[in-house]
Protein backbone atom coordinates (compact mmCIF):
# COMPACT_ATOMS: atom_id res chain seq x y z
CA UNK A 1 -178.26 -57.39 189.64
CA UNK A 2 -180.65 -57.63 186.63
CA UNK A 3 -184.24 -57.69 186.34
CA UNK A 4 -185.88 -58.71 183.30
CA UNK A 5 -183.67 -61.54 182.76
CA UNK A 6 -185.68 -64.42 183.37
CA UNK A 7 -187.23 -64.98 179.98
CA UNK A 8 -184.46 -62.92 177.99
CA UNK A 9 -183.02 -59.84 178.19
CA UNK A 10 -182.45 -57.36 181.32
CA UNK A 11 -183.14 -54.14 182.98
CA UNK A 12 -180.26 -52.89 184.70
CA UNK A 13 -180.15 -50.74 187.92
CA UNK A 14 -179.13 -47.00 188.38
CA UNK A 15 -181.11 -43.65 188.26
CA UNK A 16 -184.72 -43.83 187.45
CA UNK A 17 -184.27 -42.53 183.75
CA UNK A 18 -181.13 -44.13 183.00
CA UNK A 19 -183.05 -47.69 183.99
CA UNK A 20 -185.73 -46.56 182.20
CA UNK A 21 -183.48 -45.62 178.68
CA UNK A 22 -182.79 -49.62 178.92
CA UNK A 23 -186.10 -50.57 178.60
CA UNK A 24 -186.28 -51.07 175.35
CA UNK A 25 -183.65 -54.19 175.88
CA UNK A 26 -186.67 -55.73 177.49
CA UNK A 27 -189.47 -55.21 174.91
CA UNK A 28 -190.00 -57.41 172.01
CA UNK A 29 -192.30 -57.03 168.97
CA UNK A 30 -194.81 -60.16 168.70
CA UNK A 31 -195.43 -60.06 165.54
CA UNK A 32 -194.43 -58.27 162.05
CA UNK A 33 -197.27 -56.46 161.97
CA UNK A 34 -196.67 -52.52 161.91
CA UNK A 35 -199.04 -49.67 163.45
CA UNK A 36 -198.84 -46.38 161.46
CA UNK A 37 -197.99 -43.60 163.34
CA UNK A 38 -199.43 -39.71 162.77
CA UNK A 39 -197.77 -37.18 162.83
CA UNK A 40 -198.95 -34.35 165.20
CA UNK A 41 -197.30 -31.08 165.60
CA UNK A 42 -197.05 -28.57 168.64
CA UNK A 43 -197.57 -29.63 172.68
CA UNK A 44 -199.50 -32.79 172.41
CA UNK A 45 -201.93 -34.14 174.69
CA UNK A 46 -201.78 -37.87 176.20
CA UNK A 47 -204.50 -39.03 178.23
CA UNK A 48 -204.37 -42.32 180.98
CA UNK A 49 -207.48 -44.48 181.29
CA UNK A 50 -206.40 -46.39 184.77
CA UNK A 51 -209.03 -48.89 185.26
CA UNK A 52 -208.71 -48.90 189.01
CA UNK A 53 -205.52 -47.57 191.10
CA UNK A 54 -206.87 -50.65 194.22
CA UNK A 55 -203.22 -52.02 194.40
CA UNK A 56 -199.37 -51.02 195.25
CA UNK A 57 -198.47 -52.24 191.37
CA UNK A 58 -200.98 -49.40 190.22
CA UNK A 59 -199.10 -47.38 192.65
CA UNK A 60 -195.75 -47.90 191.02
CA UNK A 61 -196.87 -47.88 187.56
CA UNK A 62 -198.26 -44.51 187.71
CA UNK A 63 -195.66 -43.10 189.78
CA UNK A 64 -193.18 -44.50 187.16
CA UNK A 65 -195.32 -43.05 184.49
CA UNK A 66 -195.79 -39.34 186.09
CA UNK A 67 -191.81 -39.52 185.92
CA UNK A 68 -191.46 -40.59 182.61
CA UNK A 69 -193.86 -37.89 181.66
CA UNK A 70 -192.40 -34.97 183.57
CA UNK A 71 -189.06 -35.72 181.77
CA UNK A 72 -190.99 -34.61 178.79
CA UNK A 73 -193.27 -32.43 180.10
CA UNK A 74 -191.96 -29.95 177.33
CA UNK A 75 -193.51 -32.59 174.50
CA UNK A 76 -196.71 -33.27 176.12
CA UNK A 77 -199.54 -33.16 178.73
CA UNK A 78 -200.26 -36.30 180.23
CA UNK A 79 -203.79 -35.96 181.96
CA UNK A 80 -204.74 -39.38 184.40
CA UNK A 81 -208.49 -40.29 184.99
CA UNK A 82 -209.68 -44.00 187.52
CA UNK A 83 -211.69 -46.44 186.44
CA UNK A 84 -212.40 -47.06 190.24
CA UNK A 85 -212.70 -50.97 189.29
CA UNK A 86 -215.95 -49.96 187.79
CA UNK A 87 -216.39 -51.08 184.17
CA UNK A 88 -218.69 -48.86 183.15
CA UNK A 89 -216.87 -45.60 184.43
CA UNK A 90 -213.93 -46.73 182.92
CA UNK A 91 -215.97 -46.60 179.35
CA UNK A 92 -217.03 -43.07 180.37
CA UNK A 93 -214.08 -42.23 181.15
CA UNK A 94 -212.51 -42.66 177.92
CA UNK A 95 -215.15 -41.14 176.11
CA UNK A 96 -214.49 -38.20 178.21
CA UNK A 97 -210.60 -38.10 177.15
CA UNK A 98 -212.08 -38.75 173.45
CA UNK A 99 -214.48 -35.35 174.47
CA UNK A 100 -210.96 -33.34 175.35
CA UNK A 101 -209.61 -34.39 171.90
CA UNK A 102 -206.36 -35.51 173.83
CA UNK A 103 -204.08 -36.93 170.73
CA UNK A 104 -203.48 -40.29 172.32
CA UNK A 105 -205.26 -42.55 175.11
CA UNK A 106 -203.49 -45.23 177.37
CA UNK A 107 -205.52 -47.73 179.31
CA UNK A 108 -205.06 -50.78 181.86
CA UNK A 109 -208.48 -51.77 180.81
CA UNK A 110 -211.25 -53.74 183.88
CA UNK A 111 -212.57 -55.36 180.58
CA UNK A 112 -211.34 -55.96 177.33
CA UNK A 113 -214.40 -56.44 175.77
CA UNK A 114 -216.10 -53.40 177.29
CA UNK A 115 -213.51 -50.76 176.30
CA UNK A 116 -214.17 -51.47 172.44
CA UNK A 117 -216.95 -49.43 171.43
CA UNK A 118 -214.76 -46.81 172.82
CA UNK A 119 -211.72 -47.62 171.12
CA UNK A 120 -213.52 -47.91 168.07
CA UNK A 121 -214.37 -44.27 168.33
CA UNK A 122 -211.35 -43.01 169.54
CA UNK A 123 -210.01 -44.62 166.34
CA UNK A 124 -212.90 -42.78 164.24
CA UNK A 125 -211.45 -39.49 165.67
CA UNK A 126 -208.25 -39.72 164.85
CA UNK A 127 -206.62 -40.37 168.83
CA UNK A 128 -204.01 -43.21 169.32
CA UNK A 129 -205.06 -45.49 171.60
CA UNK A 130 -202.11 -48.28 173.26
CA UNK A 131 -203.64 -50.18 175.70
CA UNK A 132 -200.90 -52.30 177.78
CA UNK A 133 -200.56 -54.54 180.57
CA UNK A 134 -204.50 -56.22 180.24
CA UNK A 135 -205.29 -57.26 176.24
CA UNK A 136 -208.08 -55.93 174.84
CA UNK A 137 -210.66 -57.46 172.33
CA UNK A 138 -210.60 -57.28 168.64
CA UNK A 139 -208.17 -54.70 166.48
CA UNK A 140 -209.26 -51.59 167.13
CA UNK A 141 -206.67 -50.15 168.82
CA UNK A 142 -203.38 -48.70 167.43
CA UNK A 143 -200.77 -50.67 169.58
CA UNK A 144 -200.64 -52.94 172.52
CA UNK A 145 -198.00 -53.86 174.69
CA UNK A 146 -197.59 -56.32 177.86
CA UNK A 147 -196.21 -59.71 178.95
CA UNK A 148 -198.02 -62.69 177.15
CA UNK A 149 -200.45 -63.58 179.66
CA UNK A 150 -200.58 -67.35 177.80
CA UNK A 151 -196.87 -67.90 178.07
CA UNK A 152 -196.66 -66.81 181.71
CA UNK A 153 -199.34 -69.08 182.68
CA UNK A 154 -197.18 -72.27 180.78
CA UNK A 155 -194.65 -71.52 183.25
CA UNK A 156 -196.35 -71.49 186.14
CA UNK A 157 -198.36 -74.49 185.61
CA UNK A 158 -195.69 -76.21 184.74
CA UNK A 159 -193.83 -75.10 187.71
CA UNK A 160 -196.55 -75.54 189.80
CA UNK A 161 -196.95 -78.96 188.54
CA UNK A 162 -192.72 -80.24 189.07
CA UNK A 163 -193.11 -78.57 192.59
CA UNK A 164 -196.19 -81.33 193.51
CA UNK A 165 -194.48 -83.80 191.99
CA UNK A 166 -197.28 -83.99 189.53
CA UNK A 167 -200.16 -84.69 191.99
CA UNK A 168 -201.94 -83.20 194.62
CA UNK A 169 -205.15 -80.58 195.26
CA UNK A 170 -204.79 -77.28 194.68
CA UNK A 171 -206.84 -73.73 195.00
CA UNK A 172 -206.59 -70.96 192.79
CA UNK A 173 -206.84 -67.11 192.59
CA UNK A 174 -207.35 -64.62 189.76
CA UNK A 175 -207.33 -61.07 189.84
CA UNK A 176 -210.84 -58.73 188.66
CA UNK A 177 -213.68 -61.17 187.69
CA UNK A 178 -214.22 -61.19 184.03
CA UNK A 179 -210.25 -59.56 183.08
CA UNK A 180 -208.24 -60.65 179.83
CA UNK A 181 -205.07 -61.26 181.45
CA UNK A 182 -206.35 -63.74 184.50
CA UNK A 183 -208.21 -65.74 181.81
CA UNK A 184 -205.00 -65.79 179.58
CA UNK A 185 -202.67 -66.77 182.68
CA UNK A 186 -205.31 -69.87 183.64
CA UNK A 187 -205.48 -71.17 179.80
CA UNK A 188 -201.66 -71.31 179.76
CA UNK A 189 -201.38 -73.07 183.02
CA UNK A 190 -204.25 -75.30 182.82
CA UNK A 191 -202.84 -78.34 180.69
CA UNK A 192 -199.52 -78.19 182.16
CA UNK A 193 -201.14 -79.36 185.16
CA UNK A 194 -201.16 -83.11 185.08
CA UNK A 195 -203.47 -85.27 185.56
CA UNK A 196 -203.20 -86.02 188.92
CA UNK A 197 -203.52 -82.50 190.09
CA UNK A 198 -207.27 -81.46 190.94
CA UNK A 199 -208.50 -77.56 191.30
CA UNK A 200 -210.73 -77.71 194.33
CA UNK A 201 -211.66 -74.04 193.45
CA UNK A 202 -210.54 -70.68 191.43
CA UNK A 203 -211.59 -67.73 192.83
CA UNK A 204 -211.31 -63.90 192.18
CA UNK A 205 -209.48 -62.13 194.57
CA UNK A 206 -208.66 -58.47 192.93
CA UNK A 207 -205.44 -59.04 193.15
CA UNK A 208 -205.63 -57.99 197.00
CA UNK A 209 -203.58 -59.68 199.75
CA UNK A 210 -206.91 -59.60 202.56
CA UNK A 211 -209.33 -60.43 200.30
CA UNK A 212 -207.24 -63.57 199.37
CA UNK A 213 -206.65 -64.18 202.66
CA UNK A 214 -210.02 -64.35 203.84
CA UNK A 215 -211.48 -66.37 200.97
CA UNK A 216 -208.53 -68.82 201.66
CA UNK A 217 -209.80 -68.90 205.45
CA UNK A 218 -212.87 -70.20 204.00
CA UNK A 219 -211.16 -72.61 201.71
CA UNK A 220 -209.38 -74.38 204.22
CA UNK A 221 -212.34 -74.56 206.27
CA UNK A 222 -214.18 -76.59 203.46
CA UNK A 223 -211.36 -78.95 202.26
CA UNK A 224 -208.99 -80.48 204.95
CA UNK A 225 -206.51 -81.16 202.18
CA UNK A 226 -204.60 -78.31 200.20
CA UNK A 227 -201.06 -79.30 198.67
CA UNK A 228 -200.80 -76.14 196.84
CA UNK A 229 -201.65 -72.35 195.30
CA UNK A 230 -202.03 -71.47 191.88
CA UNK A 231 -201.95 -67.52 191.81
CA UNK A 232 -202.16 -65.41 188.98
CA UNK A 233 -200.67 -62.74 191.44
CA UNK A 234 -198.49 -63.03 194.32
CA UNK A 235 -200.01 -60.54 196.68
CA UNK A 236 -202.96 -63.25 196.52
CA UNK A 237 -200.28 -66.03 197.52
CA UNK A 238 -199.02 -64.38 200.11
CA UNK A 239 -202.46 -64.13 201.52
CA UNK A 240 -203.42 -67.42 201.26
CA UNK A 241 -200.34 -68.67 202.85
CA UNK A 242 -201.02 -66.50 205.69
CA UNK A 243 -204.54 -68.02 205.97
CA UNK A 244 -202.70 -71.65 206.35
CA UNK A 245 -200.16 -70.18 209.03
CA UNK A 246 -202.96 -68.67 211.12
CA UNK A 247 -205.02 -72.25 210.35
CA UNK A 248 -201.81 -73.81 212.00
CA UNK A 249 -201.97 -75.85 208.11
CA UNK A 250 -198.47 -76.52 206.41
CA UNK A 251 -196.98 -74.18 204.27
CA UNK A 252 -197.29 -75.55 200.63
CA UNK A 253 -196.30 -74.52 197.29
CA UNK A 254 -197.38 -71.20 195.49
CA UNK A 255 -197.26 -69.28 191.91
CA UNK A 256 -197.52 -65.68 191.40
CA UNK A 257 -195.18 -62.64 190.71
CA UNK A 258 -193.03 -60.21 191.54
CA UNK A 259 -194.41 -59.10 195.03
CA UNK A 260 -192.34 -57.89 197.59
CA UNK A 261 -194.58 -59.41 200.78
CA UNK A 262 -194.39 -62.93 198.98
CA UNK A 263 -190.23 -62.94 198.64
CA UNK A 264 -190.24 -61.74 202.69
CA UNK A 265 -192.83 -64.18 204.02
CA UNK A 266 -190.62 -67.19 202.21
CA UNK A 267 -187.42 -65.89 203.63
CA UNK A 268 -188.76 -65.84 206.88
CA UNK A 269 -191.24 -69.21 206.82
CA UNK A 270 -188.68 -71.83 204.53
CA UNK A 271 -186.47 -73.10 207.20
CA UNK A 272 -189.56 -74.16 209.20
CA UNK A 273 -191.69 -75.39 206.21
CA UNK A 274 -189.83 -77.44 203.98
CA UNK A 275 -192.66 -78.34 201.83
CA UNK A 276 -192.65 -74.00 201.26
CA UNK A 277 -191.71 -73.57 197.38
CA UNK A 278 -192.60 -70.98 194.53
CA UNK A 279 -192.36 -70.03 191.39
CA UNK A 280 -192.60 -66.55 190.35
CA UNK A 281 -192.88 -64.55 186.95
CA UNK A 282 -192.95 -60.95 187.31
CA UNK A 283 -195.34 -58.07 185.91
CA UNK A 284 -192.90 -55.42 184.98
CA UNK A 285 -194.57 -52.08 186.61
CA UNK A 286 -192.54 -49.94 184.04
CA UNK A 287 -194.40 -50.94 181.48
CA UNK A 288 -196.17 -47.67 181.43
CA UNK A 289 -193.02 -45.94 180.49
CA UNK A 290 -193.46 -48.18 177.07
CA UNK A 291 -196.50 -47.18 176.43
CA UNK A 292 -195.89 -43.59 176.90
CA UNK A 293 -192.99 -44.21 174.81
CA UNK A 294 -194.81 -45.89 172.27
CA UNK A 295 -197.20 -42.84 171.50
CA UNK A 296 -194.71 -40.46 171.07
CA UNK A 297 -193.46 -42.06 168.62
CA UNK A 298 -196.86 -42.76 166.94
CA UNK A 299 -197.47 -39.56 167.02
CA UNK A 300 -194.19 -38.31 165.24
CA UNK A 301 -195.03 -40.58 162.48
CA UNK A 302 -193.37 -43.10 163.11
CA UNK A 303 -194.57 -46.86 162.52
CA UNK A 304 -194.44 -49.05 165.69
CA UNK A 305 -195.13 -53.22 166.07
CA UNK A 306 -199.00 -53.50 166.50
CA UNK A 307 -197.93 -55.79 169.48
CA UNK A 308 -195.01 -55.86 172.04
CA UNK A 309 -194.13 -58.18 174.17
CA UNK A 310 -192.56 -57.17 177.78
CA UNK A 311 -189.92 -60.04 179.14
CA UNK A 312 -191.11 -60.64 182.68
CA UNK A 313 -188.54 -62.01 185.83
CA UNK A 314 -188.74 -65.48 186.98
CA UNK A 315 -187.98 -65.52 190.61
CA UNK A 316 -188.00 -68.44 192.56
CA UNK A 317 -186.28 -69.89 196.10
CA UNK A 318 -182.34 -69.86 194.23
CA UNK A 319 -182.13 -66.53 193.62
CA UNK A 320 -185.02 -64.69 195.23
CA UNK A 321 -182.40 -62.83 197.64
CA UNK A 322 -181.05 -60.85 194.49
CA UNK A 323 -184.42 -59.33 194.09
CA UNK A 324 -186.02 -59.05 197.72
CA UNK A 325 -186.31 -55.83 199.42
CA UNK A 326 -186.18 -56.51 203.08
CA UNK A 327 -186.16 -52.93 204.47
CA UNK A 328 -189.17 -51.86 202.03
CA UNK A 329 -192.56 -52.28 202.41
CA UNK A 330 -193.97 -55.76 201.34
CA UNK A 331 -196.10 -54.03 198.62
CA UNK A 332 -193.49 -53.11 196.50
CA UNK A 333 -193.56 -55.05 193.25
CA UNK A 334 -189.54 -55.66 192.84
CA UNK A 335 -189.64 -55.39 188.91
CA UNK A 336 -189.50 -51.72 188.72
CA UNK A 337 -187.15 -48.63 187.89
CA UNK A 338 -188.19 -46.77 190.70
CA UNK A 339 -184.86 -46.85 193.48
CA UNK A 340 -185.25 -47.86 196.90
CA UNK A 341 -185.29 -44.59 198.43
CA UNK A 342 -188.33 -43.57 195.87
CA UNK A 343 -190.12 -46.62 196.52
CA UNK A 344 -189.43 -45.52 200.29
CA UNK A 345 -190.86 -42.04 199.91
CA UNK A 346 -193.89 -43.63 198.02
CA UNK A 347 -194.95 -46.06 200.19
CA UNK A 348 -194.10 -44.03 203.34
């Protein structure tokens, strides 16, 4: 079995840092522009902005990280602060790390518009800074890495659009109000959505299973007609279509990604609910392991691509067995080089 395939490339299976020495199969530079490394010598210091640790893909990512970093815990420190969701202690919190004179800063960022001051002066003091996984405004930052948000959105609406048969209404959920990558997924996916399919709503869910769930309780309470689910995130999905099986409403059609929960409930629901499809595109959860990666090397003096692009999964109901995980918990994002038994002992 492969994962990373479903765009190009693949990330094969085995022990955690043999998967993870194949990453590199799976990461693409975007463009030809180069980021200049600097050279640092002795134990270096690399500090982790989270913006908020609120879901199991947080969970994995850092985990995933932490084991990436204690593989090379003779090269460098690697010190973790949380956002806590809150925008403005995620600023702080970087200013902090700049504070500690750490030689290279990480982030997920809540906003990518808020974190630039802070960039900008981590750049003035020398630090590398490689945000990944949510773009961030502007230039000032020495690399970024993560799916394209745009193109992953053009498959989905598109998908989402063949699997209506072009027309129909549908409700929507994004992740954190105000983030990059939600916005980037929606503009991709919004004109492949034909005419004859009409949002009824598009609301911010954090990417949390409940809180989907309950706003979709609502939804269905105010429109008696819902042919479909464009999600951003499949733990949202998966909520929402729980909200239409406790409604006693028809299963219909969902987006999202790589989410565990999502690839059970369909197993278990299709036979009874033919109208149940989806179309998935996963968010790799190693991609902190890149972006460790990638600041080593910046700081070693070497040159990296200003941008990378991660290849995501597409998963969908012909080959979702290959990448479900019955016996694990459903908030296990699938597109990971953690092993089952890890994942076990993390989620446990």
């Amino acid at each position: 079995m492969q994962l990373g395939a479903g765009l190009a490339g693949g990330l094969l299976l085995g022990s955690t840092l043999a998967r993870a020495d194949t990453l590199v199969d799976s990461v693409v530079p975007a463009t030809d522009e180069m980021a200049k490394g600097i050279k640092k010598s002795g134990k270096l210091r690399i500090g982790f902005s989270n913006g908020f640790s609120g879901n199991t893909w947080r969970t994995e990512c850092l985990e995933q990280m932490k084991i990436e970093a204690s593989a090379n815990a003779d090269r460098y420190d690697f010190i973790v602060v949380d956002g806590q969701g809150d925008i403005t202690k995620q600023v702080n919190d970087i200013e902090d790390l700049i504070a500690q004179q750490v030689d290279a800063i990480l982030l997920i960022a809540n906003s990518g518009t808020a974190v630039v001051p802070a960039l900008r002066k981590a750049e003035r003091a020398g630090i590398v800074t490689v945000p990944f996984n949510l773009p961030v405004d502007g230039e000032h930052w020495t690399a970024y890495l993560g799916t394209d948000p745009h193109q992953k959105g053009m498959i989905l609406g598109e998908k989402l659009n063949d699997m209506l048969s072009g027309k129909g209404k549908i409700v929507g959920f994004d992740g954190l109000p105000g983030n990059s990558y939600s916005a980037g997924v929606w503009e991709g996916a919004k004109p492949k959505l034909g005419p004859g399919i009409e949002m009824l709503a598009l609301k911010d869910a954090y990417w949390e299973e409940d809180k989907a769930k309950v706003i979709m309780a609502d939804l269905l309470a105010a429109y008696p007609q819902i042919d479909g689910i464009y999600s951003d995130g499949a733990q949202m999905a998966v909520g929402a279509l729980r909200a239409m099986k406790a409604a006693g409403r028809a299963l219909v059609p969902v987006t999202g990604d790589d989410y565990n929960g999502l690839l059970k409930f369909y197993h278990a629901e299709k036979a009874n609910n033919l109208n149940l499809k989806m179309s998935l595109v996963s968010e790799p959860s190693w991609e902190g392991i890149i972006a460790l990666r990638t600041a080593v090397k910046l700081l070693s003096g070497e040159s990296v691509p200003k941008r990378q692009t991660i290849k995501p999964t597409r998963i969908d109901g012909d080959n979702y067995l290959q990448y479900m995980k019955p016996d694990l918990p459903d908030g296990v994002f699938v597109d990971t080089t953690l092993t089952d038994e890890q994942l076990k002992k993390l989620f446990s």
